[in-house]
C-alpha atoms as a PDB file:
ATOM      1  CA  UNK A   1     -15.198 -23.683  26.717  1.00  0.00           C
ATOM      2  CA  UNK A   2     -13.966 -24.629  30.101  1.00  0.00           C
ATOM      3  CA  UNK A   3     -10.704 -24.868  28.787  1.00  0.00           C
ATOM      4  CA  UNK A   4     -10.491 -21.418  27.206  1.00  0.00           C
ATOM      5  CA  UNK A   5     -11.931 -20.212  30.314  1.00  0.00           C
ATOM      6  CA  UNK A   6      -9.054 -21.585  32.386  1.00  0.00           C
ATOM      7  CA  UNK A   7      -6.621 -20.187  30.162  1.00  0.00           C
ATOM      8  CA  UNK A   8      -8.380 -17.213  30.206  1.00  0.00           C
ATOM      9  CA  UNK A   9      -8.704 -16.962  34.247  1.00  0.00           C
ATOM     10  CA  UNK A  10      -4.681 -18.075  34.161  1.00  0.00           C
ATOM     11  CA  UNK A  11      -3.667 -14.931  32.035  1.00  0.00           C
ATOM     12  CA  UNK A  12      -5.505 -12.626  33.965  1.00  0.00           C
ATOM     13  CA  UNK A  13      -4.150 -13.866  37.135  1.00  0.00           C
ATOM     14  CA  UNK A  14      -0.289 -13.745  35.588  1.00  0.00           C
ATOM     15  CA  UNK A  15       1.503 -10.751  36.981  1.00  0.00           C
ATOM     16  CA  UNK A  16       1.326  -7.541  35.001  1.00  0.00           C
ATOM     17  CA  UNK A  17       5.163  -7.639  34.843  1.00  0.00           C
ATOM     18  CA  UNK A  18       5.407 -10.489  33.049  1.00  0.00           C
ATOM     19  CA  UNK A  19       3.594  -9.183  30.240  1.00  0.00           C
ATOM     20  CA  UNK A  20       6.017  -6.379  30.143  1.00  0.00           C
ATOM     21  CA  UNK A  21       9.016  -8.247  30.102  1.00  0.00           C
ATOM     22  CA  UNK A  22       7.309 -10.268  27.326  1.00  0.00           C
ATOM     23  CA  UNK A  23       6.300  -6.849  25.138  1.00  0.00           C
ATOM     24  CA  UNK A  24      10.245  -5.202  26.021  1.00  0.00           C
ATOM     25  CA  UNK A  25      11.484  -8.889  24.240  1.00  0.00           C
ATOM     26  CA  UNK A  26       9.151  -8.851  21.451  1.00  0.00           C
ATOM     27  CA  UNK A  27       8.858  -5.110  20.497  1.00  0.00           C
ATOM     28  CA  UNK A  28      12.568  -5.399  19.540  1.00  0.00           C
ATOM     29  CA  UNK A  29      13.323  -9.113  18.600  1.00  0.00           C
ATOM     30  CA  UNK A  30      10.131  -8.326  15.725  1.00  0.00           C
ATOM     31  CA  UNK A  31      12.079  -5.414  13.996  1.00  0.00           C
ATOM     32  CA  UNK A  32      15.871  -6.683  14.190  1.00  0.00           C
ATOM     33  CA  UNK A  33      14.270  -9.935  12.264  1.00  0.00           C
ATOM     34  CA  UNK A  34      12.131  -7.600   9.959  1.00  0.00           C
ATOM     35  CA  UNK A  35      16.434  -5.363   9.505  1.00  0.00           C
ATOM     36  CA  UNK A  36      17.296  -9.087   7.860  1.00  0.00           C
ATOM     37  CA  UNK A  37      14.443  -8.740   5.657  1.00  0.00           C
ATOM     38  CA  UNK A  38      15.190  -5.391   4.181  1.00  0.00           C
ATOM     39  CA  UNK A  39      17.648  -6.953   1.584  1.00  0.00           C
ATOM     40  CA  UNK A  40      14.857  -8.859  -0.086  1.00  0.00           C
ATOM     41  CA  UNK A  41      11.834  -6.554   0.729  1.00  0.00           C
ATOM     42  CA  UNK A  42      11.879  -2.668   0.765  1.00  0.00           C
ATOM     43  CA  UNK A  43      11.974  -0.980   4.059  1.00  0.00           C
ATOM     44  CA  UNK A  44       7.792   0.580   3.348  1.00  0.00           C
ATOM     45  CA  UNK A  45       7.169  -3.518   1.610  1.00  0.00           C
ATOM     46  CA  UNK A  46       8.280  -5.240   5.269  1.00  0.00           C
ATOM     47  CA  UNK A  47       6.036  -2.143   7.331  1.00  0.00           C
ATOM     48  CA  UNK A  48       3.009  -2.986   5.037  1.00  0.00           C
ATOM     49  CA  UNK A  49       3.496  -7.259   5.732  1.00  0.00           C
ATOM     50  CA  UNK A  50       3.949  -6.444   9.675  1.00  0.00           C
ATOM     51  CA  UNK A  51       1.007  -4.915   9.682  1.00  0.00           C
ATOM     52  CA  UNK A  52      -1.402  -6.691   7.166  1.00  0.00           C
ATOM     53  CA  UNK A  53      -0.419 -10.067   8.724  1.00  0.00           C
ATOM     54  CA  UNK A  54      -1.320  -8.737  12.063  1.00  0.00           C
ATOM     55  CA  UNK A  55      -4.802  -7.145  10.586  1.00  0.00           C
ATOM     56  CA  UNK A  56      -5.465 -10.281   9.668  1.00  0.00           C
ATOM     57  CA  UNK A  57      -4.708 -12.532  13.020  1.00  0.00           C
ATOM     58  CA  UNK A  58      -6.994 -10.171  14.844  1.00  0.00           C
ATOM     59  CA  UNK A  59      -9.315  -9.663  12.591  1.00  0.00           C
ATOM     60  CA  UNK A  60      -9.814 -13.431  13.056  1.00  0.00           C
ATOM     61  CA  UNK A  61      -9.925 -13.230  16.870  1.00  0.00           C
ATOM     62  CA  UNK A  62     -11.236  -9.950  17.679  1.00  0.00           C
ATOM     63  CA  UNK A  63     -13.859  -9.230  14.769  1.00  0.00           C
ATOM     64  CA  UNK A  64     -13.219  -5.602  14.476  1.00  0.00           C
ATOM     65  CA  UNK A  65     -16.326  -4.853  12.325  1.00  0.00           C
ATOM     66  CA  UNK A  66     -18.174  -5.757  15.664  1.00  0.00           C
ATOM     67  CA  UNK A  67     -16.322  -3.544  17.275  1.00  0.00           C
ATOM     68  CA  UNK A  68     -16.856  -1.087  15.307  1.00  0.00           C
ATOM     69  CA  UNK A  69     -20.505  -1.464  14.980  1.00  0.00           C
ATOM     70  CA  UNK A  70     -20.886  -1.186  19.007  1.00  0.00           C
ATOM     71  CA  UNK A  71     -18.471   1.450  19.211  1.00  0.00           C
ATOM     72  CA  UNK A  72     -19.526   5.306  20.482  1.00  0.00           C
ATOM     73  CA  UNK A  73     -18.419   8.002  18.113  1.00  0.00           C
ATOM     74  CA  UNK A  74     -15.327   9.143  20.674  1.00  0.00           C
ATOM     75  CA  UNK A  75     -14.486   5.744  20.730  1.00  0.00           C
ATOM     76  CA  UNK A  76     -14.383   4.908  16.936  1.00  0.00           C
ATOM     77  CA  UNK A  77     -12.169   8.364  16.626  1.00  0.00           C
ATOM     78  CA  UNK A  78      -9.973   6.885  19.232  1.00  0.00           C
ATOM     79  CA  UNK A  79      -9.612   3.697  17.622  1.00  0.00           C
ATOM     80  CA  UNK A  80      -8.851   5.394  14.034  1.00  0.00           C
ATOM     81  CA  UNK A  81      -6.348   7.844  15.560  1.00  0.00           C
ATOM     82  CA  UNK A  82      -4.556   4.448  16.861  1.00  0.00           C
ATOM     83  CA  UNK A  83      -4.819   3.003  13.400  1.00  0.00           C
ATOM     84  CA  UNK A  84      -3.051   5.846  11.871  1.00  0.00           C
ATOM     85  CA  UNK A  85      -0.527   6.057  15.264  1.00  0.00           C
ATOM     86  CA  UNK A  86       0.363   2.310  14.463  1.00  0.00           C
ATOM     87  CA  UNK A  87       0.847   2.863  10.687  1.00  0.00           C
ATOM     88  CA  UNK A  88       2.867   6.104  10.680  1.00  0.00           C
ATOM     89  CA  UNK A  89       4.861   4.500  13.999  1.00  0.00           C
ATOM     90  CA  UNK A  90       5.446   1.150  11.941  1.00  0.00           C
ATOM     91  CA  UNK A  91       6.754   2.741   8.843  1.00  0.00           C
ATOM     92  CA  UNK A  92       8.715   5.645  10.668  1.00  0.00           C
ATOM     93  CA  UNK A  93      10.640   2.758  13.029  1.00  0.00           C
ATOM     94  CA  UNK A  94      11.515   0.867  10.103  1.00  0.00           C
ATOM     95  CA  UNK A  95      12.560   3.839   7.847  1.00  0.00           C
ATOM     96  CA  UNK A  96      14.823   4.794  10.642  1.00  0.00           C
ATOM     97  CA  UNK A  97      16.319   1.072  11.799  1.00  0.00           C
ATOM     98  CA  UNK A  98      17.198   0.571   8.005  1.00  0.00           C
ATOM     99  CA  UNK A  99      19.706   3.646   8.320  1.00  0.00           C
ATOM    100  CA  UNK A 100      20.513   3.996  12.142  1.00  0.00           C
ATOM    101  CA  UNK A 101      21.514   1.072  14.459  1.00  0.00           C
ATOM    102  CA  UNK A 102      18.220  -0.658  16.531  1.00  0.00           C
ATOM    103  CA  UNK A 103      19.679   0.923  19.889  1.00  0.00           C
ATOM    104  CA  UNK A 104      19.890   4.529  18.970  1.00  0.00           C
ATOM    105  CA  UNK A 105      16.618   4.875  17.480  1.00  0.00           C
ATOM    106  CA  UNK A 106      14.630   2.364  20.577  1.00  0.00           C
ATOM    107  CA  UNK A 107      16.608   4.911  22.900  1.00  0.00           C
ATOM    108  CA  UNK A 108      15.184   8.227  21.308  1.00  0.00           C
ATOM    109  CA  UNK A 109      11.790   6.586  21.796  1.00  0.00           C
ATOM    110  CA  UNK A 110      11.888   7.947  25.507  1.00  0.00           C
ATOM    111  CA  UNK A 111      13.267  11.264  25.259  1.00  0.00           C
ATOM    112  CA  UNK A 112       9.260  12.388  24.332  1.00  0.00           C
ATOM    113  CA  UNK A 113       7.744  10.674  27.126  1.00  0.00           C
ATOM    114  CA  UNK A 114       9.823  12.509  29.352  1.00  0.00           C
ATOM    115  CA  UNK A 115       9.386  16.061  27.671  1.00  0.00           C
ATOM    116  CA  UNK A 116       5.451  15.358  27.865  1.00  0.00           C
ATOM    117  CA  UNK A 117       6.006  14.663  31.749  1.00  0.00           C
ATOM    118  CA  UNK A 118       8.117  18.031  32.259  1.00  0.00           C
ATOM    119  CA  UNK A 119       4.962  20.006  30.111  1.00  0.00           C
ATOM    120  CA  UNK A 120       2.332  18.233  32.439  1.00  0.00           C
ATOM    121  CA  UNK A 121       4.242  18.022  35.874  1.00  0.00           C
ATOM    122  CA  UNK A 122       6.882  20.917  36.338  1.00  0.00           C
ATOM    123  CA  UNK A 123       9.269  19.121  38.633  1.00  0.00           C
ATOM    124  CA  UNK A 124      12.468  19.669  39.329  1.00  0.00           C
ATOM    125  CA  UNK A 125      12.964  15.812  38.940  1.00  0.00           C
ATOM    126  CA  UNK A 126      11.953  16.005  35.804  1.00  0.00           C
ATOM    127  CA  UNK A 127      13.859  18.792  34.327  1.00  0.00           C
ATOM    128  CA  UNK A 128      16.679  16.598  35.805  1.00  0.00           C
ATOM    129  CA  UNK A 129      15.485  13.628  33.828  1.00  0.00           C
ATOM    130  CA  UNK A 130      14.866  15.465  30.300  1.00  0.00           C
ATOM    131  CA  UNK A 131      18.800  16.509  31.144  1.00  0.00           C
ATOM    132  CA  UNK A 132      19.813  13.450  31.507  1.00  0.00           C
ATOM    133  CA  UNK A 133      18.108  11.403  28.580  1.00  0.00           C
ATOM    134  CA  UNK A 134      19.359  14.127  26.171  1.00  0.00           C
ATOM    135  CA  UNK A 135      22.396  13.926  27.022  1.00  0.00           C
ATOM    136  CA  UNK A 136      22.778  10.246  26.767  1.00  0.00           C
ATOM    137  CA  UNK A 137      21.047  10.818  22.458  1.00  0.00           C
ATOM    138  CA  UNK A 138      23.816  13.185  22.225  1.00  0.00           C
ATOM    139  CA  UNK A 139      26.089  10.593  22.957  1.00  0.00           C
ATOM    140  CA  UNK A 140      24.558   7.909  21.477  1.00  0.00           C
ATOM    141  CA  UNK A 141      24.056  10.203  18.005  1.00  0.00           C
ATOM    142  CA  UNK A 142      27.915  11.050  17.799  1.00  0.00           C
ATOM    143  CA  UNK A 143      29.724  11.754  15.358  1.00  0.00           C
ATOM    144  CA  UNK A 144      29.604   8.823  13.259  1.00  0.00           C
ATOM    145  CA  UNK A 145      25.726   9.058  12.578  1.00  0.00           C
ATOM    146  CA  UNK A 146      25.590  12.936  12.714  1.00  0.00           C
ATOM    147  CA  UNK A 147      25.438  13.264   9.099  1.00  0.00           C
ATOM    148  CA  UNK A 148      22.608  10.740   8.387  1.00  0.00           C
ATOM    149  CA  UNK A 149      19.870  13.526   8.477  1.00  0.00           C
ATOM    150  CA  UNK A 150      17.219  11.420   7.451  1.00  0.00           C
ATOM    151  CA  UNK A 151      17.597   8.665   9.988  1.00  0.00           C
ATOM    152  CA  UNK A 152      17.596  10.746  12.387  1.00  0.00           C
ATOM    153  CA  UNK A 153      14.321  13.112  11.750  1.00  0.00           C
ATOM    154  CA  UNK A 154      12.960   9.195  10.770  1.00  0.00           C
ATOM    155  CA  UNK A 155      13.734   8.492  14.551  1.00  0.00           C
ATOM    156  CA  UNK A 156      12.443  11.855  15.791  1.00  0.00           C
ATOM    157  CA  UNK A 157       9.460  10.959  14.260  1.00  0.00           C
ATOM    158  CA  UNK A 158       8.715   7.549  15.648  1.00  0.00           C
ATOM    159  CA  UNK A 159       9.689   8.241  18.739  1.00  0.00           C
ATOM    160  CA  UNK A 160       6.833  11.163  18.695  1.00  0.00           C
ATOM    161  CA  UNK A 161       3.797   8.680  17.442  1.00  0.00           C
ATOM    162  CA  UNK A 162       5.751   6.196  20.162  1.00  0.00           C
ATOM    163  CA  UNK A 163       4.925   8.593  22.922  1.00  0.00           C
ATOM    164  CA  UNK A 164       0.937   8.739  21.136  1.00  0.00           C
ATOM    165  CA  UNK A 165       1.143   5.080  21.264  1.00  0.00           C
ATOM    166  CA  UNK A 166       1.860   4.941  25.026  1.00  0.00           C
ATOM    167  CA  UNK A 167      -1.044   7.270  25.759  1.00  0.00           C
ATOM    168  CA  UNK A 168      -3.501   6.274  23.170  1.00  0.00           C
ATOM    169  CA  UNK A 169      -2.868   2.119  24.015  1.00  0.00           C
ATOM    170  CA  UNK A 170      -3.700   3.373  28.083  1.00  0.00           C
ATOM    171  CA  UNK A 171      -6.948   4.771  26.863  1.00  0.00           C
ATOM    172  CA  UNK A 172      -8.405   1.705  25.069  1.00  0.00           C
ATOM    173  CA  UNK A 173      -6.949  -0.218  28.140  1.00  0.00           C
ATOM    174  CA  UNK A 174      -9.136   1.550  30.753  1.00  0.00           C
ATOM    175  CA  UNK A 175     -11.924  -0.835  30.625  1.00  0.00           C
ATOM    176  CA  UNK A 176      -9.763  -3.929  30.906  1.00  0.00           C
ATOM    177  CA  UNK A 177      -7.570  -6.977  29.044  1.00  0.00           C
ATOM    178  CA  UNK A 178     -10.170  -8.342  27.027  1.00  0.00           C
ATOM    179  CA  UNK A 179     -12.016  -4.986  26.013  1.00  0.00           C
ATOM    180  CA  UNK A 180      -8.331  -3.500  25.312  1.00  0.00           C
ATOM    181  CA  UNK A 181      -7.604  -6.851  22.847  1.00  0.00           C
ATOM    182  CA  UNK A 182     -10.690  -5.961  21.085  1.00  0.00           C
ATOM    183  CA  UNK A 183     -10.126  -2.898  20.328  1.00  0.00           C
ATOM    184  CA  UNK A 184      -6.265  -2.869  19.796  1.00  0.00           C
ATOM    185  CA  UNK A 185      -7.910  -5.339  16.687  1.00  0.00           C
ATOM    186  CA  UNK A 186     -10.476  -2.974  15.658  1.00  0.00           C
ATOM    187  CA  UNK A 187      -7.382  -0.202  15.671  1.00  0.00           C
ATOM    188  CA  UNK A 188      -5.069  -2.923  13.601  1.00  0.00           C
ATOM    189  CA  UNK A 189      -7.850  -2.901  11.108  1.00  0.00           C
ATOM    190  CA  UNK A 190      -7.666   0.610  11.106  1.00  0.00           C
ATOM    191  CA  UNK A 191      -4.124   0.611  10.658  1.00  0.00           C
ATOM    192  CA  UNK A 192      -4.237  -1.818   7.695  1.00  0.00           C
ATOM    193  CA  UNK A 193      -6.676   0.873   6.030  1.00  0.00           C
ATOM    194  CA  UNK A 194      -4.010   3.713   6.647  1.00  0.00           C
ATOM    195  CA  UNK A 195      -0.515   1.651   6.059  1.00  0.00           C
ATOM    196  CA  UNK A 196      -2.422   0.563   2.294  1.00  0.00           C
ATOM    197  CA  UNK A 197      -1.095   3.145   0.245  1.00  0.00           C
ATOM    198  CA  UNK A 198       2.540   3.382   1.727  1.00  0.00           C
ATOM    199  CA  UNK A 199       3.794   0.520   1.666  1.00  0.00           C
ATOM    200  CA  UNK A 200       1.760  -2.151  -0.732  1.00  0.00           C
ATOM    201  CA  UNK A 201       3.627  -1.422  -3.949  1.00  0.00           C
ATOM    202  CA  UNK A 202       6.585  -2.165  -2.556  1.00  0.00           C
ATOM    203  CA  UNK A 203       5.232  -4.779  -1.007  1.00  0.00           C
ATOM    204  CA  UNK A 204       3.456  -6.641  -3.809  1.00  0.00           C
ATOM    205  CA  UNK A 205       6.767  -8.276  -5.618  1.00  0.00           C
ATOM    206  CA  UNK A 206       7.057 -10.179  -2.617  1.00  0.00           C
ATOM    207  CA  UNK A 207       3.933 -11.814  -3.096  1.00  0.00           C
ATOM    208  CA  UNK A 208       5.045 -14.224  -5.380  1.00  0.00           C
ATOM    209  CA  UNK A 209       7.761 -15.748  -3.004  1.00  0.00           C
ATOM    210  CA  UNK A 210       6.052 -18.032  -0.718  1.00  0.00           C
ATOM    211  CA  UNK A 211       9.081 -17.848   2.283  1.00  0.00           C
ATOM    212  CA  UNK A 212       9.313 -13.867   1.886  1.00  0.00           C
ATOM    213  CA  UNK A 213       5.340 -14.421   2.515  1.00  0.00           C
ATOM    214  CA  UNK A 214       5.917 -16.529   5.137  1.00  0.00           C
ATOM    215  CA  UNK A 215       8.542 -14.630   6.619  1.00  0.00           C
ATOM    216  CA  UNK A 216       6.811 -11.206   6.482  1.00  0.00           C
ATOM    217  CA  UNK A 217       3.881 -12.834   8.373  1.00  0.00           C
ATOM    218  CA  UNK A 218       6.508 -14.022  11.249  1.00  0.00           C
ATOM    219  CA  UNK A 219       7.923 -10.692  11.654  1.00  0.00           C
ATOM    220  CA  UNK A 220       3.722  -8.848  11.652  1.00  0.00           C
ATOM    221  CA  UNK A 221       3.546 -11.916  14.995  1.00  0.00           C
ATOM    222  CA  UNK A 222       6.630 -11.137  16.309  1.00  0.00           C
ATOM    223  CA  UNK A 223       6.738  -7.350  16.050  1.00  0.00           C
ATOM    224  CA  UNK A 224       2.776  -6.627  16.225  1.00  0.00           C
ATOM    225  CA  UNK A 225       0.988  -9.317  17.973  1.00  0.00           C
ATOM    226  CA  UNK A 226       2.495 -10.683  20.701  1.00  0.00           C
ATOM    227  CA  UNK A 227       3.852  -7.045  22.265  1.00  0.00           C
ATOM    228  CA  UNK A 228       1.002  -5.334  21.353  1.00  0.00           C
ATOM    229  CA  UNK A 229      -1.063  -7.865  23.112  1.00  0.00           C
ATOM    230  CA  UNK A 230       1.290  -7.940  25.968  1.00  0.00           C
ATOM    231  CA  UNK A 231       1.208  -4.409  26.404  1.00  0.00           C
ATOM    232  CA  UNK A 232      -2.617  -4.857  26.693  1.00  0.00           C
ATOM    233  CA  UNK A 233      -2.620  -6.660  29.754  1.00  0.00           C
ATOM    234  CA  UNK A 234       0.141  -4.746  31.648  1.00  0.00           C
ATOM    235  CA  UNK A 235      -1.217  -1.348  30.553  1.00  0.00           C
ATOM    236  CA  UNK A 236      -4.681  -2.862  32.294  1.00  0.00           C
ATOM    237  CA  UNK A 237      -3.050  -3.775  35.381  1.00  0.00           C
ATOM    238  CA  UNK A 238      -0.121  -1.094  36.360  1.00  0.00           C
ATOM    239  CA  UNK A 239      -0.516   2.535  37.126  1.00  0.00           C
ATOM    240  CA  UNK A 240       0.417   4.051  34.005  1.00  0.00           C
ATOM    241  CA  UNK A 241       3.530   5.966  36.125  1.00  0.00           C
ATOM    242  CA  UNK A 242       4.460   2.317  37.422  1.00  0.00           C
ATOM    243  CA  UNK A 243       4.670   1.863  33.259  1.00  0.00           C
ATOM    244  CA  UNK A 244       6.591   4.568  32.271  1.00  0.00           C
ATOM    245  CA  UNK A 245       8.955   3.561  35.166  1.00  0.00           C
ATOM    246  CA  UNK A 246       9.957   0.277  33.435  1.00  0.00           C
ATOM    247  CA  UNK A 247       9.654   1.667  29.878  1.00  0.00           C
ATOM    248  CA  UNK A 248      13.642   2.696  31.168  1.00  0.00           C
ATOM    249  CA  UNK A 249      14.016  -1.214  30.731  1.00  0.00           C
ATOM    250  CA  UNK A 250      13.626  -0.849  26.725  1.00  0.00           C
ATOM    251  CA  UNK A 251      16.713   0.669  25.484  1.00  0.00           C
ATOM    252  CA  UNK A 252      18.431  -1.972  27.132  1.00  0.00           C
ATOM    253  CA  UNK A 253      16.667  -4.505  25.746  1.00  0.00           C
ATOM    254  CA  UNK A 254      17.018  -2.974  22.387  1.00  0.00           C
ATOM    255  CA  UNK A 255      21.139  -2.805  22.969  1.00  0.00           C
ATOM    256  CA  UNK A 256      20.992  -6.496  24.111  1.00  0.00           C
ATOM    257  CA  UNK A 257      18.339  -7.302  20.855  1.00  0.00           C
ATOM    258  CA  UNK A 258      20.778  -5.613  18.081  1.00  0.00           C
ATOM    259  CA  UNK A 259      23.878  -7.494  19.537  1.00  0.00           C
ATOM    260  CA  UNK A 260      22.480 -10.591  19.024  1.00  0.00           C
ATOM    261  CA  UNK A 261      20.247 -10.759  16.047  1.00  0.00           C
ATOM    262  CA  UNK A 262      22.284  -8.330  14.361  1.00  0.00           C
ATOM    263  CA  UNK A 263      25.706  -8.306  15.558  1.00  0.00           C
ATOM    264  CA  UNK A 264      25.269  -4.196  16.318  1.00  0.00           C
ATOM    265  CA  UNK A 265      27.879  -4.472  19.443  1.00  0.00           C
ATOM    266  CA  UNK A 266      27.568  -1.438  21.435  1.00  0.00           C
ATOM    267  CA  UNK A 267      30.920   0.517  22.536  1.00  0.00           C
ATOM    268  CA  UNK A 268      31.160   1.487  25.887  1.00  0.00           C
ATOM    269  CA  UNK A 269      30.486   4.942  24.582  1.00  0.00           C
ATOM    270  CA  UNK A 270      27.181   4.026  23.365  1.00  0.00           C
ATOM    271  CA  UNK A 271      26.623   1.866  26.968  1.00  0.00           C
ATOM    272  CA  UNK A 272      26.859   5.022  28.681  1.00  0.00           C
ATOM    273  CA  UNK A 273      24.264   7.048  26.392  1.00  0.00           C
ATOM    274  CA  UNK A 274      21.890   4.129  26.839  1.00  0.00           C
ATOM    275  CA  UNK A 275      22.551   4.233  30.571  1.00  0.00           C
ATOM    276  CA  UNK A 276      21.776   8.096  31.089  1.00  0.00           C
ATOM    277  CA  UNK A 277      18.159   7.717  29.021  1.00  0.00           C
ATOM    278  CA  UNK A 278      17.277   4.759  31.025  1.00  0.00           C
ATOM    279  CA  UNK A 279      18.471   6.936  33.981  1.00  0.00           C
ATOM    280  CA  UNK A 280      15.930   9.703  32.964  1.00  0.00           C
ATOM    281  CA  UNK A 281      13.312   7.505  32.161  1.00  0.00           C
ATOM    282  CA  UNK A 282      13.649   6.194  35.843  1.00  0.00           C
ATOM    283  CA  UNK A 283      14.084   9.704  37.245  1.00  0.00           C
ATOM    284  CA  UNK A 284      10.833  11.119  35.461  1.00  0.00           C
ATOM    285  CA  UNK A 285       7.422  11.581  37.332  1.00  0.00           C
ATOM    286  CA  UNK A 286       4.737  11.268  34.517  1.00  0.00           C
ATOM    287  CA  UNK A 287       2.408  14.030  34.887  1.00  0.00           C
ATOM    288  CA  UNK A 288      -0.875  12.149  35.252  1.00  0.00           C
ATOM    289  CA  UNK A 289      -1.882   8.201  36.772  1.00  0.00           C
ATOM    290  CA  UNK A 290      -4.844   6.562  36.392  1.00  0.00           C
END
């Protein structure tokens, strides 16, 4: 016990930044390995393995039904309306990765937090920064993926339930790291509920193959657990416009991610869309702090 306690004391005491860098790694490293999977599971089949394996390593840890149990009504339809956020979020990123490089679509991620700032906060700053990030999807969107209607609207999507994410992760946050783990497990659960009928039959023929098993759980650690987690204890620390302010960091990291994993090399074209979203993510003034 004194041992877990340590560790315990030694997270909390880790700077919040940290955590962040870890989650900006993570919530792109996850999907570019689950992009190698899609040739041996279907796009909906790799969604429903991220998040079942994660269900299941929090369930483990966090006892959800507990959770649950103890929970308030507002809290229990906060925690389902994260389930379904994660699910539909899940599914909609990897829908869109499958037909649009990883940069593009972890860029348009942003463009809603900003539009959400300029509907809460009318500043001129951040009519300047919605400018600017628009701009720089434009450029990103080009020509060459202009046509690919689907990916796109697949991208719109997530990058809507991304921007719920971001606010509905800072609510169960509010009472701390550990209380914020708990229920990010209890919301997992929920998600596991919800992500059921989309993506298990196409996940099912998978079952069979112990490495595509084995795989599917690395990618639910990789893409689910660890950021998730992460984002936990850096939501709990930093004023949530301190946290918007380095959200500018993940298209970069996204660029960086696709280069490596999957040999998506960025032209300079591209570098300068990426630039003017990270730009307007920096620029932007989020309407409310805690």
């Amino acid at each position: 016990m004194k041992v877990l306690a340590t560790i315990s004391a030694k997270i909390t005491a880790a700077p919040p930044h940290l955590w962040f860098v870890i989650s900006a790694i993570f919530h792109y490293l996850g999907p570019s390995f689950a992009v190698l999977l899609f040739a041996n599971i279907s796009v909906l089949g790799v969604a429903w393995f991220r998040i079942a394996s994660a269900a299941l390593i929090f369930a483990l840890w966090t006892q959800p039904w507990k959770t649950f149990r103890s929970a308030n009504r507002a809290t229990v339809i906060l925690l389902l309306l994260l389930g379904a956020c994660l699910a539909l979020m899940n599914s909609a990123f990897y829908l869109a990765i499958d037909r649009l490089p990883l940069s593009l679509v972890a860029t348009m991620e942003f463009v809603g937090t900003i539009a959400v700032a300029l509907f809460g906060l009318r500043a001129l700053r951040n009519y300047a920064a919605l400018a600017l990030a628009i701009a720089g999807v434009f450029i990103l969107i080009d020509v060459r993926w202009s046509n690919d209607v689907l990916g796109l609207t697949f991208a719109a999507v997530n990058a809507l339930l991304f921007m719920t994410y971001i606010i509905l992760g800072h609510r169960i946050s509010e009472q701390g790291a550990g209380e914020g783990v708990g229920r990010l497990g209890a919301a997992m659960a929920a998600a596991f509920i919800f992500v059921m009928p989309i993506g298990f039959a196409d996940a099912v023929s998978a079952l069979v193959h112990p490495l595509l098993i084995l795989a599917g759980i690395g990618v639910g650690i990789s893409s689910s657990v660890i950021p998730y987690i992460c984002d936990q204890l850096a939501m709990s620390q930093l004023p949530r416009n301190t946290y918007a302010l380095l959200l500018a960091l993940l298209p970069a990291t996204a660029t960086i991610v696709g280069a490596i994993v999957l040999s998506q090399i960025p032209t300079l074209r591209d570098v300068m869309g990426i630039l003017l979203v990270m730009a307007g993510v920096a620029l932007h003034k989020p309407a409310t702090s805690p």
